[in-house]
C-alpha atoms as a PDB file:
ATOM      1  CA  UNK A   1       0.000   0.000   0.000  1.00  0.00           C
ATOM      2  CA  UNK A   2       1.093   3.355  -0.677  1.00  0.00           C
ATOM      3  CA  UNK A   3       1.064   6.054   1.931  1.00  0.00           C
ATOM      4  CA  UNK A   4      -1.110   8.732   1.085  1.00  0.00           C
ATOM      5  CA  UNK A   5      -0.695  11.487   3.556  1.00  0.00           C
ATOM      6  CA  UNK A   6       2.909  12.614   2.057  1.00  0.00           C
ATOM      7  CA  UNK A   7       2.764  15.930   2.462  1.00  0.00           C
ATOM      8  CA  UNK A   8       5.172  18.834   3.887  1.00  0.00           C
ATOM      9  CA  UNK A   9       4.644  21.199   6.814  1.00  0.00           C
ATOM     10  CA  UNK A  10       4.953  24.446   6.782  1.00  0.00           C
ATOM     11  CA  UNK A  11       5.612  26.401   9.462  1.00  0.00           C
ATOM     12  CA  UNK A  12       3.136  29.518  10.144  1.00  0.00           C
ATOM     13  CA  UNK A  13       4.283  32.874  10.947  1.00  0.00           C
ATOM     14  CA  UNK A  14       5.765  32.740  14.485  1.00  0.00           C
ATOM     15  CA  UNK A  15       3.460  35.377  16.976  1.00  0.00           C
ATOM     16  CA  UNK A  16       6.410  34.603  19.445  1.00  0.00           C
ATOM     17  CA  UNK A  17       5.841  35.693  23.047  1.00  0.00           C
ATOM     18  CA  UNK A  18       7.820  38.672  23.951  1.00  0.00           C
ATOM     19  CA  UNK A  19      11.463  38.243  24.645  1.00  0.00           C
ATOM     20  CA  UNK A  20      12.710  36.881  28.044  1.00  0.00           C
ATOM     21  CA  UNK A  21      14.300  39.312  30.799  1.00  0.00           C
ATOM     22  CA  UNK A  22      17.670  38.831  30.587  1.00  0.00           C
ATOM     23  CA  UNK A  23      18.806  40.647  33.793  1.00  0.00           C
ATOM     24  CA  UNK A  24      22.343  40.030  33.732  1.00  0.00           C
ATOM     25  CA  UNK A  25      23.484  43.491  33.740  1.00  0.00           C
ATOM     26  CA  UNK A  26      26.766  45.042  31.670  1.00  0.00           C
ATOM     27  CA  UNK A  27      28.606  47.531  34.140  1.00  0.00           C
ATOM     28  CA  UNK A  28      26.569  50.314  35.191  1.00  0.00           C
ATOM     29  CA  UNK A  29      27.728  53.568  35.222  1.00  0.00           C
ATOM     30  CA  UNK A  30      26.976  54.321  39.127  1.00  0.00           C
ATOM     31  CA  UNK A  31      27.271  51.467  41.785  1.00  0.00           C
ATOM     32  CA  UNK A  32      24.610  53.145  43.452  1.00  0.00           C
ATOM     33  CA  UNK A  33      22.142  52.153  40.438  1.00  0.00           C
ATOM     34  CA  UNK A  34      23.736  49.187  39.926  1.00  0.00           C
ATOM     35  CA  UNK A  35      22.776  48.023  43.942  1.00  0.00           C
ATOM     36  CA  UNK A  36      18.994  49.880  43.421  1.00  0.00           C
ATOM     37  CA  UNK A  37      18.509  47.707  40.584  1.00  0.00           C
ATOM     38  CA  UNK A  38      20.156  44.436  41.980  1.00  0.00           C
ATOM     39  CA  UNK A  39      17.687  45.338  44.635  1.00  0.00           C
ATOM     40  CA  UNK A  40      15.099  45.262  42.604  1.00  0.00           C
ATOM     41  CA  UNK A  41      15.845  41.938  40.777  1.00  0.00           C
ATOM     42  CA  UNK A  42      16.028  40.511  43.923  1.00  0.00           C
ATOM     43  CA  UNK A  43      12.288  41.575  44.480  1.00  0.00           C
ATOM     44  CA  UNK A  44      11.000  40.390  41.173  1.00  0.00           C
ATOM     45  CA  UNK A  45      12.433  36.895  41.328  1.00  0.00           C
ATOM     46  CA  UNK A  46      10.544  37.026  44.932  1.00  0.00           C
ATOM     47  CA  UNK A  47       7.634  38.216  43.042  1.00  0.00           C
ATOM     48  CA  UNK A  48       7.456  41.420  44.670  1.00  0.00           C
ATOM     49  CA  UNK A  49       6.365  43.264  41.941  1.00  0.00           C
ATOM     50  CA  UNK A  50       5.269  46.050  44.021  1.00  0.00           C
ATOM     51  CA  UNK A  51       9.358  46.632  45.707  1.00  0.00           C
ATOM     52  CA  UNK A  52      10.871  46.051  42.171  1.00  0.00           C
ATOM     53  CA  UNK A  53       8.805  48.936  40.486  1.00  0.00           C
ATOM     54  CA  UNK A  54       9.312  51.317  43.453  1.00  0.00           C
ATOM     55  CA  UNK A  55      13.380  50.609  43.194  1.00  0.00           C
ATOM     56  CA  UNK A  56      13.254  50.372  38.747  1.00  0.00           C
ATOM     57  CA  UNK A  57      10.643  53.366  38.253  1.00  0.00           C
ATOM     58  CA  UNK A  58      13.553  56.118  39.365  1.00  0.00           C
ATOM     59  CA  UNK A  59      16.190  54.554  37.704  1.00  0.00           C
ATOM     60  CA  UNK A  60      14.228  54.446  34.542  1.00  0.00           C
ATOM     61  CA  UNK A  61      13.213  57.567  34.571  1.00  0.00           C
ATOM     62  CA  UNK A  62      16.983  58.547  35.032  1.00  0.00           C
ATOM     63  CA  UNK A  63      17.527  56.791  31.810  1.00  0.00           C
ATOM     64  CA  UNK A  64      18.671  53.284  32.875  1.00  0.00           C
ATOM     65  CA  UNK A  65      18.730  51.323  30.159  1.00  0.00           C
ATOM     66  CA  UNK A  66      18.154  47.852  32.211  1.00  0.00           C
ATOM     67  CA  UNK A  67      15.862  49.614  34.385  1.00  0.00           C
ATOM     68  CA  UNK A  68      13.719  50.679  31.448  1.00  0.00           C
ATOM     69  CA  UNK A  69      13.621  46.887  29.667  1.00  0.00           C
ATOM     70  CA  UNK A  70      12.564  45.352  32.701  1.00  0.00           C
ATOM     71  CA  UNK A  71       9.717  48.194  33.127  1.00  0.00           C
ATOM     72  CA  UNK A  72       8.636  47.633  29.574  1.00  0.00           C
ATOM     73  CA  UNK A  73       8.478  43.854  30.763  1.00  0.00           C
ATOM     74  CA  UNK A  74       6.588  44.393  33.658  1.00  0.00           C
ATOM     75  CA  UNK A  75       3.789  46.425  32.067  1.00  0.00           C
ATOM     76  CA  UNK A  76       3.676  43.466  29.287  1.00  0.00           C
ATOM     77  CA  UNK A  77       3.164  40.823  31.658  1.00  0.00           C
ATOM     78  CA  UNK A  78       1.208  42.858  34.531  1.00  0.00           C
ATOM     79  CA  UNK A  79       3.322  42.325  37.219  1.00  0.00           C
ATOM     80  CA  UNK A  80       3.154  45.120  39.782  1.00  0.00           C
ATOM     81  CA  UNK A  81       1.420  46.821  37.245  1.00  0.00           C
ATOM     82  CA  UNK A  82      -1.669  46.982  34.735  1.00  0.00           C
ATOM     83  CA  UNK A  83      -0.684  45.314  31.635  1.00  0.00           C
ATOM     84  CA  UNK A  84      -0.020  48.061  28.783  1.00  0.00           C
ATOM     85  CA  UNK A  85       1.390  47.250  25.957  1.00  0.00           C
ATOM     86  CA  UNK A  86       1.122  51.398  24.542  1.00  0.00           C
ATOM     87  CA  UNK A  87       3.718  51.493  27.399  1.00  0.00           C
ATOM     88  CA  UNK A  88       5.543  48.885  27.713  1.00  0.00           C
ATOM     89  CA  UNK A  89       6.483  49.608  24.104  1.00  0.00           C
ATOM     90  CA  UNK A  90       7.132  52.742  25.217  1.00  0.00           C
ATOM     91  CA  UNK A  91       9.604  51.696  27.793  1.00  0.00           C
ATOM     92  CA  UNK A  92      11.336  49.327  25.210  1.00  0.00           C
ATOM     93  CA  UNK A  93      11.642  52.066  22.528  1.00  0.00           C
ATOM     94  CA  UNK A  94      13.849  53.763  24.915  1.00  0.00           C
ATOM     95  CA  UNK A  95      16.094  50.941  25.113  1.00  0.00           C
ATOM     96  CA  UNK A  96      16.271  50.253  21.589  1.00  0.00           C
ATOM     97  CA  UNK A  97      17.363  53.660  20.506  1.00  0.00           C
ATOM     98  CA  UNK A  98      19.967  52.694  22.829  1.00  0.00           C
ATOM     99  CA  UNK A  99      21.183  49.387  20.710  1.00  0.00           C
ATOM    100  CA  UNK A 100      19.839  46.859  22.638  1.00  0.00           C
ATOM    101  CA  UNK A 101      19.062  43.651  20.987  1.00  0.00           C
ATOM    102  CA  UNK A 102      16.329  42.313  23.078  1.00  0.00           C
ATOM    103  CA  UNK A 103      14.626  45.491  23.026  1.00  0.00           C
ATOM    104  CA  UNK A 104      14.900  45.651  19.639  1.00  0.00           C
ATOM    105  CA  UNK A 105      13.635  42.486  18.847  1.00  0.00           C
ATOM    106  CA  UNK A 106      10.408  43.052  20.769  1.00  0.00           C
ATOM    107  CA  UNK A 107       9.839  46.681  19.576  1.00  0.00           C
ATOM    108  CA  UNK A 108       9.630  44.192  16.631  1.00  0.00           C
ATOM    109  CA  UNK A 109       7.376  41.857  18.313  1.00  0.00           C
ATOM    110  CA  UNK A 110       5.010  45.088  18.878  1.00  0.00           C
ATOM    111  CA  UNK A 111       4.573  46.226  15.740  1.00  0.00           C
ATOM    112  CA  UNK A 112       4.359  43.312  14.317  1.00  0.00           C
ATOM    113  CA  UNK A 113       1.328  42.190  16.123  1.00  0.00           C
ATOM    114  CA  UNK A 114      -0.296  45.814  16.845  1.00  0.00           C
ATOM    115  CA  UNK A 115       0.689  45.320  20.702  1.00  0.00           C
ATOM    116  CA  UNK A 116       0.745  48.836  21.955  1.00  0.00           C
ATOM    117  CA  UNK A 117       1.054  50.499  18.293  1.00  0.00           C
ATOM    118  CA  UNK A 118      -0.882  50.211  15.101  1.00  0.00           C
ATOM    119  CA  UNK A 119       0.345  47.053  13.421  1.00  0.00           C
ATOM    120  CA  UNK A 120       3.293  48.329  11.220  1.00  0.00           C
ATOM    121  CA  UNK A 121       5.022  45.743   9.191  1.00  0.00           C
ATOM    122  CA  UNK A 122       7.799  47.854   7.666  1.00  0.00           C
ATOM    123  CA  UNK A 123       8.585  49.110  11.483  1.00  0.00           C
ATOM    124  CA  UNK A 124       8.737  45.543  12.561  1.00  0.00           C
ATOM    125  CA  UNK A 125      11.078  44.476   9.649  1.00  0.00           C
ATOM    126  CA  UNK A 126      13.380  47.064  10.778  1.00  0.00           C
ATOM    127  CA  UNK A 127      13.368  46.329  14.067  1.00  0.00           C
ATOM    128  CA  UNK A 128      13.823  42.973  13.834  1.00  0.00           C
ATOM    129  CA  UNK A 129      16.580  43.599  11.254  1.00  0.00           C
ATOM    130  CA  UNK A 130      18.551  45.838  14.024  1.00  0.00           C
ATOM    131  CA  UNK A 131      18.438  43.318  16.694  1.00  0.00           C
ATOM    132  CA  UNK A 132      19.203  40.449  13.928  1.00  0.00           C
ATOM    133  CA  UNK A 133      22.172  42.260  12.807  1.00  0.00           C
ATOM    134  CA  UNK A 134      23.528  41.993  16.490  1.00  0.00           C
ATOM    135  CA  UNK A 135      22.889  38.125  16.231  1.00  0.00           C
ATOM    136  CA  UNK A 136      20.005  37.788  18.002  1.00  0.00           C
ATOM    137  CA  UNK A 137      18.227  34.704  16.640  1.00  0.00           C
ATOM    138  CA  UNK A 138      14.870  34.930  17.438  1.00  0.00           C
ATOM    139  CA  UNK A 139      15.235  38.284  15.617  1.00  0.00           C
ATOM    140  CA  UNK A 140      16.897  36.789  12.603  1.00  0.00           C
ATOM    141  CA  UNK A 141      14.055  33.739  12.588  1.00  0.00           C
ATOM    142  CA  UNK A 142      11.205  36.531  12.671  1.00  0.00           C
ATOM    143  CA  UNK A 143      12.867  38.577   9.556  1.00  0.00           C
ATOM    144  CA  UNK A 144      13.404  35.530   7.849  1.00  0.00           C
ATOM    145  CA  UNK A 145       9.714  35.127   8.170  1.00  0.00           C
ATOM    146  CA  UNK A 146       9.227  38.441   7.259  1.00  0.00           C
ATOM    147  CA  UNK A 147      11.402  37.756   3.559  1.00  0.00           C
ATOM    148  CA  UNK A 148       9.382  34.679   2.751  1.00  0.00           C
ATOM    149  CA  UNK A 149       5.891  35.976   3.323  1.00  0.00           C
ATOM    150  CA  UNK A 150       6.962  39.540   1.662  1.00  0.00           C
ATOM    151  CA  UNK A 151       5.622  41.486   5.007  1.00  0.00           C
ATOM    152  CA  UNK A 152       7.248  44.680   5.470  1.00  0.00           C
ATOM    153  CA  UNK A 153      10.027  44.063   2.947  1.00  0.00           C
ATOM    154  CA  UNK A 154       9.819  42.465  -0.762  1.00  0.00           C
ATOM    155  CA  UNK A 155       9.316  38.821  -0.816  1.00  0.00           C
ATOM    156  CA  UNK A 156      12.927  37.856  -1.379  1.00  0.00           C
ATOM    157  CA  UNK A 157      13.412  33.397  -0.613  1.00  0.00           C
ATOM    158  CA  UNK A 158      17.312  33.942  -0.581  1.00  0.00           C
ATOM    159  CA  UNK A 159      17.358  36.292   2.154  1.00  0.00           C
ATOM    160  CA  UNK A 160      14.734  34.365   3.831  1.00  0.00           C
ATOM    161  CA  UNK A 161      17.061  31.558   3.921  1.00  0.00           C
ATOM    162  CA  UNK A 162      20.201  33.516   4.807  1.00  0.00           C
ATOM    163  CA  UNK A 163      18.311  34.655   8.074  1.00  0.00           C
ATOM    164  CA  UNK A 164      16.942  31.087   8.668  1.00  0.00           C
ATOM    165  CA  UNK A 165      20.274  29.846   8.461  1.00  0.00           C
ATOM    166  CA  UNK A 166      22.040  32.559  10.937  1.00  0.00           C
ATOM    167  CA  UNK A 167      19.215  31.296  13.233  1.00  0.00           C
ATOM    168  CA  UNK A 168      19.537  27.391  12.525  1.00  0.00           C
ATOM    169  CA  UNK A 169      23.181  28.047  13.192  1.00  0.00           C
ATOM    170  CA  UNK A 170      22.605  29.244  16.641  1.00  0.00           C
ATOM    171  CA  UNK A 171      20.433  26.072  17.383  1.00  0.00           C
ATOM    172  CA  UNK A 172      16.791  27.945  16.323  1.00  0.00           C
ATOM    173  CA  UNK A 173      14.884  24.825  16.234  1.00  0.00           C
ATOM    174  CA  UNK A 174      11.865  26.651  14.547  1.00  0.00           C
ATOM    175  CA  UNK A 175      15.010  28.242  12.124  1.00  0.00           C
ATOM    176  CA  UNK A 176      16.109  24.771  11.340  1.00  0.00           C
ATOM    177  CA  UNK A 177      12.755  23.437  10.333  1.00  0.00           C
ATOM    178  CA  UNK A 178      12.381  26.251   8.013  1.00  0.00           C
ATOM    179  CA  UNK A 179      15.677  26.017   6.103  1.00  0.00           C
ATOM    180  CA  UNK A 180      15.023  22.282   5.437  1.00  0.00           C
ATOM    181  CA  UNK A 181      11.668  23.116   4.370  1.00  0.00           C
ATOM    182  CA  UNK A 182      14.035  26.020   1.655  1.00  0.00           C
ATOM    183  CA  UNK A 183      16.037  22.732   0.768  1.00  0.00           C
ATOM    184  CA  UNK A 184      13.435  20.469   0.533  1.00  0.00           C
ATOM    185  CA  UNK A 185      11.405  23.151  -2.045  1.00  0.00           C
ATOM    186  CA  UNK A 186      14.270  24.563  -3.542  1.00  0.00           C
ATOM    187  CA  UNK A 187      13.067  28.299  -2.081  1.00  0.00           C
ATOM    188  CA  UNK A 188      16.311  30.585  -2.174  1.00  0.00           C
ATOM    189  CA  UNK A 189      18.490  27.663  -2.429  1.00  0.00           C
ATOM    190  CA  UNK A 190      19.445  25.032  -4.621  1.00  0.00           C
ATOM    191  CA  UNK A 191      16.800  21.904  -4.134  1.00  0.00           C
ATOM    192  CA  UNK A 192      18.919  19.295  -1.853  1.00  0.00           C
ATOM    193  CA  UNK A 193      17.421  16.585  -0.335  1.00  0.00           C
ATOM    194  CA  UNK A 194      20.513  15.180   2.006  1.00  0.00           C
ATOM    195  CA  UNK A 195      20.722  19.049   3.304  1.00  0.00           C
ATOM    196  CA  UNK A 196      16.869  18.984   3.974  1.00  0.00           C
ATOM    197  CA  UNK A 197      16.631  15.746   5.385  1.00  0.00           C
ATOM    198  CA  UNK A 198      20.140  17.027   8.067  1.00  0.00           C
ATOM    199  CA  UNK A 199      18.354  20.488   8.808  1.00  0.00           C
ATOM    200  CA  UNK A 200      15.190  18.295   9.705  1.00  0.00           C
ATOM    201  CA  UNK A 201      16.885  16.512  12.002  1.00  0.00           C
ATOM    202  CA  UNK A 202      18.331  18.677  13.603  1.00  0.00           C
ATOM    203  CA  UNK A 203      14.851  20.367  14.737  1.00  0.00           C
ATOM    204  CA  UNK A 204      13.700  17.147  15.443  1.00  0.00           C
ATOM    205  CA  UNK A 205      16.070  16.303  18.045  1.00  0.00           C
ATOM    206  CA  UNK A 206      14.913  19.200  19.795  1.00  0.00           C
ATOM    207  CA  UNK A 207      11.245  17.946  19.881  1.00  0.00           C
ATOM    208  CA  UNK A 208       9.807  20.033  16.915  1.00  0.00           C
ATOM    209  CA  UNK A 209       7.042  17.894  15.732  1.00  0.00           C
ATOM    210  CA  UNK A 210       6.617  19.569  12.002  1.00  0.00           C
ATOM    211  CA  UNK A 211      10.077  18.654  11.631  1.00  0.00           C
ATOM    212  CA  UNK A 212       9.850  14.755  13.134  1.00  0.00           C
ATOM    213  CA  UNK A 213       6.679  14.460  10.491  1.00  0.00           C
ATOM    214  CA  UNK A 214       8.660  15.430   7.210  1.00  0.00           C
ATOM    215  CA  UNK A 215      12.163  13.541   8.778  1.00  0.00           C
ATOM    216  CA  UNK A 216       9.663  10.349   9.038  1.00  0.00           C
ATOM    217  CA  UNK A 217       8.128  11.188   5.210  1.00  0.00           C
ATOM    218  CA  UNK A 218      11.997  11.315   3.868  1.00  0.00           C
ATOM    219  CA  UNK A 219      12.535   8.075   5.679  1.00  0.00           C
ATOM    220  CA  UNK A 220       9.510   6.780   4.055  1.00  0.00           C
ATOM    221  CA  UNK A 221      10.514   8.037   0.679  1.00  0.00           C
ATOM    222  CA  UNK A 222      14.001   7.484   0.542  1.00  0.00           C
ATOM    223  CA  UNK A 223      14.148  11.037   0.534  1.00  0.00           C
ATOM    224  CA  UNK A 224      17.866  12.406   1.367  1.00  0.00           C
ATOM    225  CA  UNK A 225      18.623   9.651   3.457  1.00  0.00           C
ATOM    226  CA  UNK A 226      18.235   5.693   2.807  1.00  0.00           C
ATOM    227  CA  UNK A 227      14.611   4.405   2.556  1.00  0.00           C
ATOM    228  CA  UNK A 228      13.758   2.619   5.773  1.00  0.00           C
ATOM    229  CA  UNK A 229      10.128   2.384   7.085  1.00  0.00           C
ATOM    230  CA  UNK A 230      11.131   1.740  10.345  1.00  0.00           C
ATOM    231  CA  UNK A 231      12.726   5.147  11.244  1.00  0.00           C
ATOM    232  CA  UNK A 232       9.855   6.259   9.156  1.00  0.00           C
ATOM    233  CA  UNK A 233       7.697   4.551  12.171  1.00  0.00           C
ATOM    234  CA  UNK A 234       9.924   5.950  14.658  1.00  0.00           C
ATOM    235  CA  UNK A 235       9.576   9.041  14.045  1.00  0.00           C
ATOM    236  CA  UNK A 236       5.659   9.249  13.677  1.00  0.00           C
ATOM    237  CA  UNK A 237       5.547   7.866  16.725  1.00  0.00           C
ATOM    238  CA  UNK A 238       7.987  10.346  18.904  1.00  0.00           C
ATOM    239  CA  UNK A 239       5.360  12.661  16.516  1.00  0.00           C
ATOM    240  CA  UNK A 240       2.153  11.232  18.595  1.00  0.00           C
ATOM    241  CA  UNK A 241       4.190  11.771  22.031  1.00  0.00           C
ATOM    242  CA  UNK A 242       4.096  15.351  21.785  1.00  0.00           C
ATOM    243  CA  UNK A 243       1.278  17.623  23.396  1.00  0.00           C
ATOM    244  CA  UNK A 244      -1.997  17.789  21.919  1.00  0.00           C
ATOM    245  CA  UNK A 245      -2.084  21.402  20.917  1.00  0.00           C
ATOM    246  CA  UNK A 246      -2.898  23.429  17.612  1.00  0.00           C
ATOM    247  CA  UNK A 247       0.272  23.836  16.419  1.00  0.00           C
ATOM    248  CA  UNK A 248       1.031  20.373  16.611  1.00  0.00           C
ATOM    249  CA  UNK A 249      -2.662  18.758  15.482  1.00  0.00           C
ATOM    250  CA  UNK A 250      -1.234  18.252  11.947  1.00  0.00           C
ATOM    251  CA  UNK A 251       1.608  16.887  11.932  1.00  0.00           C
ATOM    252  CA  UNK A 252      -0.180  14.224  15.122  1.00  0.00           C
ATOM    253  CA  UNK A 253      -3.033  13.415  12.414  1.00  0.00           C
ATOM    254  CA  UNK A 254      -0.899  12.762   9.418  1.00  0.00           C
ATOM    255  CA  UNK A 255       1.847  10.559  11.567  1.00  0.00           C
ATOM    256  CA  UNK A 256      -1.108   8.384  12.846  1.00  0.00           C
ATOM    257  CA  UNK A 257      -2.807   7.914   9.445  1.00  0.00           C
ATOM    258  CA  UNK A 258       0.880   6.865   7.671  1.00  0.00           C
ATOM    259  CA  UNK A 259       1.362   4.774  10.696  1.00  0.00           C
ATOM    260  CA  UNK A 260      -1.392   3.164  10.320  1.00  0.00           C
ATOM    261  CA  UNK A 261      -0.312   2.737   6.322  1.00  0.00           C
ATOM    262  CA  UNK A 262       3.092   1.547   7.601  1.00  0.00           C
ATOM    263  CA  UNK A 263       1.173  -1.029   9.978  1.00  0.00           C
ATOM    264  CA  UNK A 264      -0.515  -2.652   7.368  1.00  0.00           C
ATOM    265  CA  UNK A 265       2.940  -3.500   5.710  1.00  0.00           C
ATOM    266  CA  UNK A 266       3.870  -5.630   8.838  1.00  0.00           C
ATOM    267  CA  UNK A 267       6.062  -2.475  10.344  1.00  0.00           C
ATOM    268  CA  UNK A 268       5.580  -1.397  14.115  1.00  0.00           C
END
């Protein structure tokens, strides 16, 4: 019996959540800031929201870059505050006019989505392209996005791929999944199976289940790597292990139908 449900994944445009706090903090200009906002770091990984925006609000309002990113994240999340997003993209537009990549990247986020601002796809682009240029991946992953749908910038596959791959190469797993799907398609690269089927792998050792679908379909086919139906099986299955959510409903309805195909050939 051939397998019917053969198909590729595609990943949809990523509405990431915003970008962690990273609150390890370059050398401050004034020990005295620096201990305020230690101070209030200490509060908000005791979840005293309340202490850490009394000890951050001054500083921010000094200019404190930190200070400011962690305000913006506060008032995105409401903690110790109501949740705005008109100012916690306020808070974060200071900070990127200073450089910084992670407030770059979700000044990007912002825009992108209309959190806080009217939707702007040619301000996210640039955003995202500022904080990409400083290596941050989930910055280069978005733009790459952003190249392949044509949102913001002209549809351009090669530079798609060029960001997916700065991403992959930092260990993206979303990133990697992509770029095999460019190889797979032959989108702003040359078609190559054995570089589609490696790329797919690698996201699937990191649990992305769009990625463990097609690896199992090249397995099936022969596809880049030597036919054999029962990695094929193997990797539908590690497909049905993950959660049951949205994202992953596909790919967990086509590896159960070509498992089932696969069973009827006597493999398990």
């Amino acid at each position: 019996m051939t397998l019917t449900a053969t198909q590729k994944l595609f990943a949809k445009p990523l509405t990431a959540a915003l970008a962690a706090l990273l609150l390890a903090c370059a050398a401050p200009a004034w020990a005295d800031d620096h201990a305020q906002f230690q101070q209030g770091y200490t509060a908000y990984q005791a979840g005293n929201y309340a202490q850490a925006l009394r000890l951050w609000q001054p500083l921010a309002q000094k200019g404190n870059a930190e200070a400011q990113f962690a305000l913006g994240l506060m008032y995105a999340n409401g903690r110790g505050v109501a949740k705005n997003y008109q100012q916690a993209a306020a808070w974060w537009q200071k900070v990127a006019d200073q450089g910084d990549a992670e407030a770059q990247y979700n000044l990007g986020l912002m825009y992108d989505n209309g959190w806080g601002v009217a939707k702007n796809y040619r301000q996210a682009a640039a955003w995202y392209q500022k904080a990409a240029n400083q290596g941050n991946a989930d910055a280069q992953y978005n733009l790459g996005l952003m190249y392949y749908n044509g949102q913001g910038v002209a549809q351009n596959y090669r530079q798609a791929a060029a960001w997916y791959q700065k991403a992959a190469n930092q260990g993206d797993a979303a990133a990697q999944f992509n770029l095999g799907l460019m190889y797979d398609n032959g989108q702003g690269v040359a078609q190559n199976d054995q570089q589609a089927a490696a790329w797919y792998q690698k996201a699937a050792n990191q649990g992305h289940a769009k990625a463990q679908y097609n690896l199992g379909v090249m397995y099936f086919n022969g596809q880049g790597v030597a036919r054999n139906y029962r990695q094929a099986a193997a990797w539908y299955k590690k497909v049905l292990a993950q959660p049951d959510t949205p994202e992953n409903a596909e790919a967990k309805a086509l590896a159960r139908e070509n498992l089932q195909g696969l069973s009827k050939r006597g493999v398990r």
